[in-house]
Protein backbone atom coordinates (compact mmCIF):
# COMPACT_ATOMS: atom_id res chain seq x y z
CA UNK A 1 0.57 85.02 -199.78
CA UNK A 2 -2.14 85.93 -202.15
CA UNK A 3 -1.24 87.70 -206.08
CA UNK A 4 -2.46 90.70 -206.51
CA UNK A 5 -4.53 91.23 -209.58
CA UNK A 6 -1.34 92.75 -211.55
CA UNK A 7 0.74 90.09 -210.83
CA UNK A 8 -2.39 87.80 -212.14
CA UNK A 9 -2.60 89.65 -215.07
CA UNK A 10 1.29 89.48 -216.08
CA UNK A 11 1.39 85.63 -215.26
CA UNK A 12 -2.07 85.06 -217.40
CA UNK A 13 -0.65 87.13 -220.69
CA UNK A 14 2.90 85.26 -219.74
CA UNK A 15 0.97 81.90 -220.34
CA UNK A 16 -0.72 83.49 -223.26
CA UNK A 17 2.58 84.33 -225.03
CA UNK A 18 3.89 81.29 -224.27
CA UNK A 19 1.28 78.98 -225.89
CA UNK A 20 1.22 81.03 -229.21
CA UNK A 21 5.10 80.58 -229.33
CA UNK A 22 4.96 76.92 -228.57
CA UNK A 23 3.29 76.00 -232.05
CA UNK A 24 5.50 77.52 -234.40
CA UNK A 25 8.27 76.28 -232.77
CA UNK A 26 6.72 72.24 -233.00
CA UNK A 27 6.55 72.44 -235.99
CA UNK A 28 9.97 74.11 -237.70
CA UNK A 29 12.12 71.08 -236.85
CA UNK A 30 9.62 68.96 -239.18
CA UNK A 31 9.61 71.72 -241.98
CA UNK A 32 13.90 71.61 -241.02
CA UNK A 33 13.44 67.83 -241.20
CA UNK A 34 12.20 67.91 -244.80
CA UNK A 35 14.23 70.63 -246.08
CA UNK A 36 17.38 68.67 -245.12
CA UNK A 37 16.63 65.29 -246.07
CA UNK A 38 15.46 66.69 -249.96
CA UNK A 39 18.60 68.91 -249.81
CA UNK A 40 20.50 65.37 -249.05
CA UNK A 41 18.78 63.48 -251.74
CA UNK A 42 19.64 66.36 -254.29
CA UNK A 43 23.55 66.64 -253.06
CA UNK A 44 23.82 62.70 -253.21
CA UNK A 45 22.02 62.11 -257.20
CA UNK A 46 24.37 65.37 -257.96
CA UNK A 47 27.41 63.40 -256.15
CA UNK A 48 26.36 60.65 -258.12
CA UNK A 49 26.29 61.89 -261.58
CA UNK A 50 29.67 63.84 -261.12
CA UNK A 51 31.14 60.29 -259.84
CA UNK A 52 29.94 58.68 -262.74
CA UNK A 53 31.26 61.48 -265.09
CA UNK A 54 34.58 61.19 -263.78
CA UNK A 55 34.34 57.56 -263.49
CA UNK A 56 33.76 57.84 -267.17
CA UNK A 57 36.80 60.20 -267.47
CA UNK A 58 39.15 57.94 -265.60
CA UNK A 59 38.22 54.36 -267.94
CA UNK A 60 38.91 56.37 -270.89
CA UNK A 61 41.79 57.82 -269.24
CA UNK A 62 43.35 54.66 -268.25
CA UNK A 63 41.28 52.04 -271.40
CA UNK A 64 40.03 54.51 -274.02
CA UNK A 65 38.11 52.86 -276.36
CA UNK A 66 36.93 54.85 -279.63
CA UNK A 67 35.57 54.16 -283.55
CA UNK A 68 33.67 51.26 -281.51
CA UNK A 69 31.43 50.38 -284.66
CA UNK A 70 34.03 49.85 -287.05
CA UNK A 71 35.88 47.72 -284.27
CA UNK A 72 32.16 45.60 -284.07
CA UNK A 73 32.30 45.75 -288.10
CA UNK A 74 35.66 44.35 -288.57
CA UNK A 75 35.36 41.71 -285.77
CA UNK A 76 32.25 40.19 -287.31
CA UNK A 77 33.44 40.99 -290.96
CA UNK A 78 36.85 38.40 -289.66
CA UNK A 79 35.48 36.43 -286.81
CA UNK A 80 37.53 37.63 -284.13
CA UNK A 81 36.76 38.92 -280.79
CA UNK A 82 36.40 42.48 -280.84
CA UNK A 83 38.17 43.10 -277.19
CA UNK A 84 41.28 41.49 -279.13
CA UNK A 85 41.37 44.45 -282.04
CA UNK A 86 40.72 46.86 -279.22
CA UNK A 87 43.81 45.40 -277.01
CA UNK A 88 45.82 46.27 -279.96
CA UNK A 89 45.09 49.29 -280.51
CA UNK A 90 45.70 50.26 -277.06
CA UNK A 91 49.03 48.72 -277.65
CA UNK A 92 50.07 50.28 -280.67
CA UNK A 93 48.52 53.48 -280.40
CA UNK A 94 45.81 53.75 -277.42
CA UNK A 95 43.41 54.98 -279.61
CA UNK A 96 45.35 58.27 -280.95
CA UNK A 97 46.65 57.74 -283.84
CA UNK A 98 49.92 58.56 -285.40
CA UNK A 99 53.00 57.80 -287.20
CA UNK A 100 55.69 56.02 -286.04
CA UNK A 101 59.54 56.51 -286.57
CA UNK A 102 59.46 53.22 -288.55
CA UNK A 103 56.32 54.92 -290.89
CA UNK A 104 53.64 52.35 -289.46
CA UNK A 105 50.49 54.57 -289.40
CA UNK A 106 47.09 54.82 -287.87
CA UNK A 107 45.31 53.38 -284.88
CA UNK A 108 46.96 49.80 -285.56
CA UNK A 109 50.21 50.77 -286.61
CA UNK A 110 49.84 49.55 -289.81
CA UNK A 111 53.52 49.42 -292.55
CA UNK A 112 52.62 50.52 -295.59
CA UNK A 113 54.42 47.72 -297.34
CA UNK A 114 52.46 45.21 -294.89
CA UNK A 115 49.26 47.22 -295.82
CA UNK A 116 50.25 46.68 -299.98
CA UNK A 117 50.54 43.29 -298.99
CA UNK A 118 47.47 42.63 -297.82
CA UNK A 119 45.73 44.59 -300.05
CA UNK A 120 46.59 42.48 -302.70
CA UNK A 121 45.85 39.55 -300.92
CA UNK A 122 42.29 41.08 -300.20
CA UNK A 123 42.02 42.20 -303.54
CA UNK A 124 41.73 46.01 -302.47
CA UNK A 125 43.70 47.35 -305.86
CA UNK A 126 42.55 50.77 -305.25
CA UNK A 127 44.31 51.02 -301.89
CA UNK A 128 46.92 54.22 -301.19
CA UNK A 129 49.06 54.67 -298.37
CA UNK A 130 47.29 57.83 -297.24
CA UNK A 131 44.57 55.11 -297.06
CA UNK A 132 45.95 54.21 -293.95
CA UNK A 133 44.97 57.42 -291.80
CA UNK A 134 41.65 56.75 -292.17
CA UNK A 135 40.48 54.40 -288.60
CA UNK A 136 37.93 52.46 -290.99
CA UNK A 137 40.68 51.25 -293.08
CA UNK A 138 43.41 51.36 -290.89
CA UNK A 139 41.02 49.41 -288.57
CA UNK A 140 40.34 46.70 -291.66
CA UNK A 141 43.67 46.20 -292.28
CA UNK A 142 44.52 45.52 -288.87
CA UNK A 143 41.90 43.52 -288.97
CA UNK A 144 43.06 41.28 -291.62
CA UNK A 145 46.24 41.33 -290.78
CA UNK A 146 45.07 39.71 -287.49
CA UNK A 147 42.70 36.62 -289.17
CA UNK A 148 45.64 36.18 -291.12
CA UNK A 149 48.15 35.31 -288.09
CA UNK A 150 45.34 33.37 -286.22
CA UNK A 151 45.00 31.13 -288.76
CA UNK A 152 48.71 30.81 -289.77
CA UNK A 153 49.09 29.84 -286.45
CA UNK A 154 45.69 27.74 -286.04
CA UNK A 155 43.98 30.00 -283.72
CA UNK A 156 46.84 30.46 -281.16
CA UNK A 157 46.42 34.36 -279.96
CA UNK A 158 49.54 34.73 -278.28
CA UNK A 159 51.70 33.76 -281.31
CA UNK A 160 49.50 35.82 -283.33
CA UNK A 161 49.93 39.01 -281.44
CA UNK A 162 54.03 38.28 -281.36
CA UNK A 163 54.05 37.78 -285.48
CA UNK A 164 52.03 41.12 -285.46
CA UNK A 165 54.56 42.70 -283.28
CA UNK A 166 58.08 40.94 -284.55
CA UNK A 167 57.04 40.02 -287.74
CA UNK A 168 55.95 36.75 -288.75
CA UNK A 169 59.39 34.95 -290.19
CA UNK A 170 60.86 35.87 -286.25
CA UNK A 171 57.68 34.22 -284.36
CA UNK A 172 57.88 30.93 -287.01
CA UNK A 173 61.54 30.54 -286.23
CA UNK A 174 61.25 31.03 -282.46
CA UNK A 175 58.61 28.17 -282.66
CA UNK A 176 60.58 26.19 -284.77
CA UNK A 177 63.85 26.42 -282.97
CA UNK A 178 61.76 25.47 -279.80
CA UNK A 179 59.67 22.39 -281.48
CA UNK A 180 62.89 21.46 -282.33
CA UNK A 181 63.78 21.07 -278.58
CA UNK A 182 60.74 19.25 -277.61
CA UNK A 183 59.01 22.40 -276.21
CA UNK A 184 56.09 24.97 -277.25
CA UNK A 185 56.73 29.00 -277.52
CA UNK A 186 55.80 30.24 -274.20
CA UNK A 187 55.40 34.60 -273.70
CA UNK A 188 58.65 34.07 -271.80
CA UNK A 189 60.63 32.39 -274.31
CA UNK A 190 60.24 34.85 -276.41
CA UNK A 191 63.75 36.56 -277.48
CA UNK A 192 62.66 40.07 -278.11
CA UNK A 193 62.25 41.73 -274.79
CA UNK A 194 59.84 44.11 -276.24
CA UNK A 195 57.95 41.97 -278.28
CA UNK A 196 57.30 39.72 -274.51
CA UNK A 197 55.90 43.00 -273.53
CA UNK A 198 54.31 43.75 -276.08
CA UNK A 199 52.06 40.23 -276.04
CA UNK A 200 51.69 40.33 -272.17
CA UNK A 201 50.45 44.39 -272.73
CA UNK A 202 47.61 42.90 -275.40
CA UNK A 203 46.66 39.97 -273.77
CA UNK A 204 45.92 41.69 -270.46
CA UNK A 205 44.16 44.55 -272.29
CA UNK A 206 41.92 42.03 -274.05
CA UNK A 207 40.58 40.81 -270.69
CA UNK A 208 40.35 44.10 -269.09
CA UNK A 209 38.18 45.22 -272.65
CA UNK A 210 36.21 41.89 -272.06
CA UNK A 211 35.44 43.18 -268.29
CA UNK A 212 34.80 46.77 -268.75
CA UNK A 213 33.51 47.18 -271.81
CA UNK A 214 31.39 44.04 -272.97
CA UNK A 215 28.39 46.68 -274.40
CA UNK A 216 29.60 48.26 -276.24
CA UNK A 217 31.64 45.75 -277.70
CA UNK A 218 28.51 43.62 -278.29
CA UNK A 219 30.03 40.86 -275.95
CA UNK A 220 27.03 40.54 -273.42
């Protein structure tokens, strides 16, 4: 059966409207397309720095690490390896500083009469308790206090960190009560249950400072 001329007509503008309408429609899912994947890009470098902030958040959390130059300072100043002064620290005090109930003070925990001792082996005559507080001295003293034990015990870290723990007349007589016996102090021969913690707690933190903070300690 032939179309009439209306019909014609309505199927001719139908084809009309449909071809204008097809464009437009092409080409949204492109402009979509874009949109998206720039909206993706921005979500993941925004993902990224707020995973890296609280990365950040969670180190220091878990391994602070502060007064970094004056750790770099001292550990050059007494040849030692800065990760080692910083494992202390986060032993004694994990970088927040205070007094003790025995009086040791500051970031390393540092006895006054120790300190007066080794400021008059270091010749600092000006030196005052209150001295202590401050992390650059504190810090030094430490410091000193650690090239002292290293080299009392010829370079041997884990006796070192015991003496600076238990004091260094314990740690000689533990090694020479075991010498004596044919063996060599071992962390778990040593008596004081807290002082074996206490070396085991440094040690470990000294390779964790090595691993996650060799920057800024000036150890790559």
């Amino acid at each position: 059966m032939n179309a009439g001329p209306s019909h014609s007509l309505a199927r001719a503008r139908s084809s009309r409207g449909n071809t204008r309408s097809s464009t437009p429609r092409g080409a949204h899912p492109q402009r979509k397309g874009l949109t998206g994947l720039l909206a993706f890009v921005l979500c993941a470098l925004a993902l990224g720095v707020v995973l890296s902030s609280l990365s950040h958040v969670v180190q220091q959390a878990t391994l602070p690490l502060r007064d970094v130059n004056v750790i770099r300072q001292q550990a050059a100043e007494k040849h030692l390896d800065p990760a080692l002064i910083a494992a202390v620290i986060y032993a004694e005090t994990k970088f927040d500083p205070r007094r003790s109930p025995a009086g040791a003070e500051g970031l390393m925990q540092i006895l006054p009469s120790t300190a007066h001792f080794l400021a008059g082996m270091s010749g600092g005559v000006s030196f005052t308790t209150r001295d202590l507080a401050t992390p650059a001295i504190n810090v030094a003293y430490g410091s000193y206090y650690l090239r002292y034990l290293l080299d009392h015990y010829q370079g041997n870290e884990m006796q070192a960190v015991a003496a600076y723990n238990a004091g260094l007349a314990n740690v000689d007589k533990w090694i020479a009560k075991d010498h004596a016996e044919g063996q060599q102090l071992t962390i778990g021969a040593i008596p004081f249950p807290e002082t074996r913690a206490y070396v085991q707690r440094v040690l470990l933190a000294q390779r964790a400072y090595r691993s996650v903070y060799p920057r800024q300690l000036g150890l790559d």
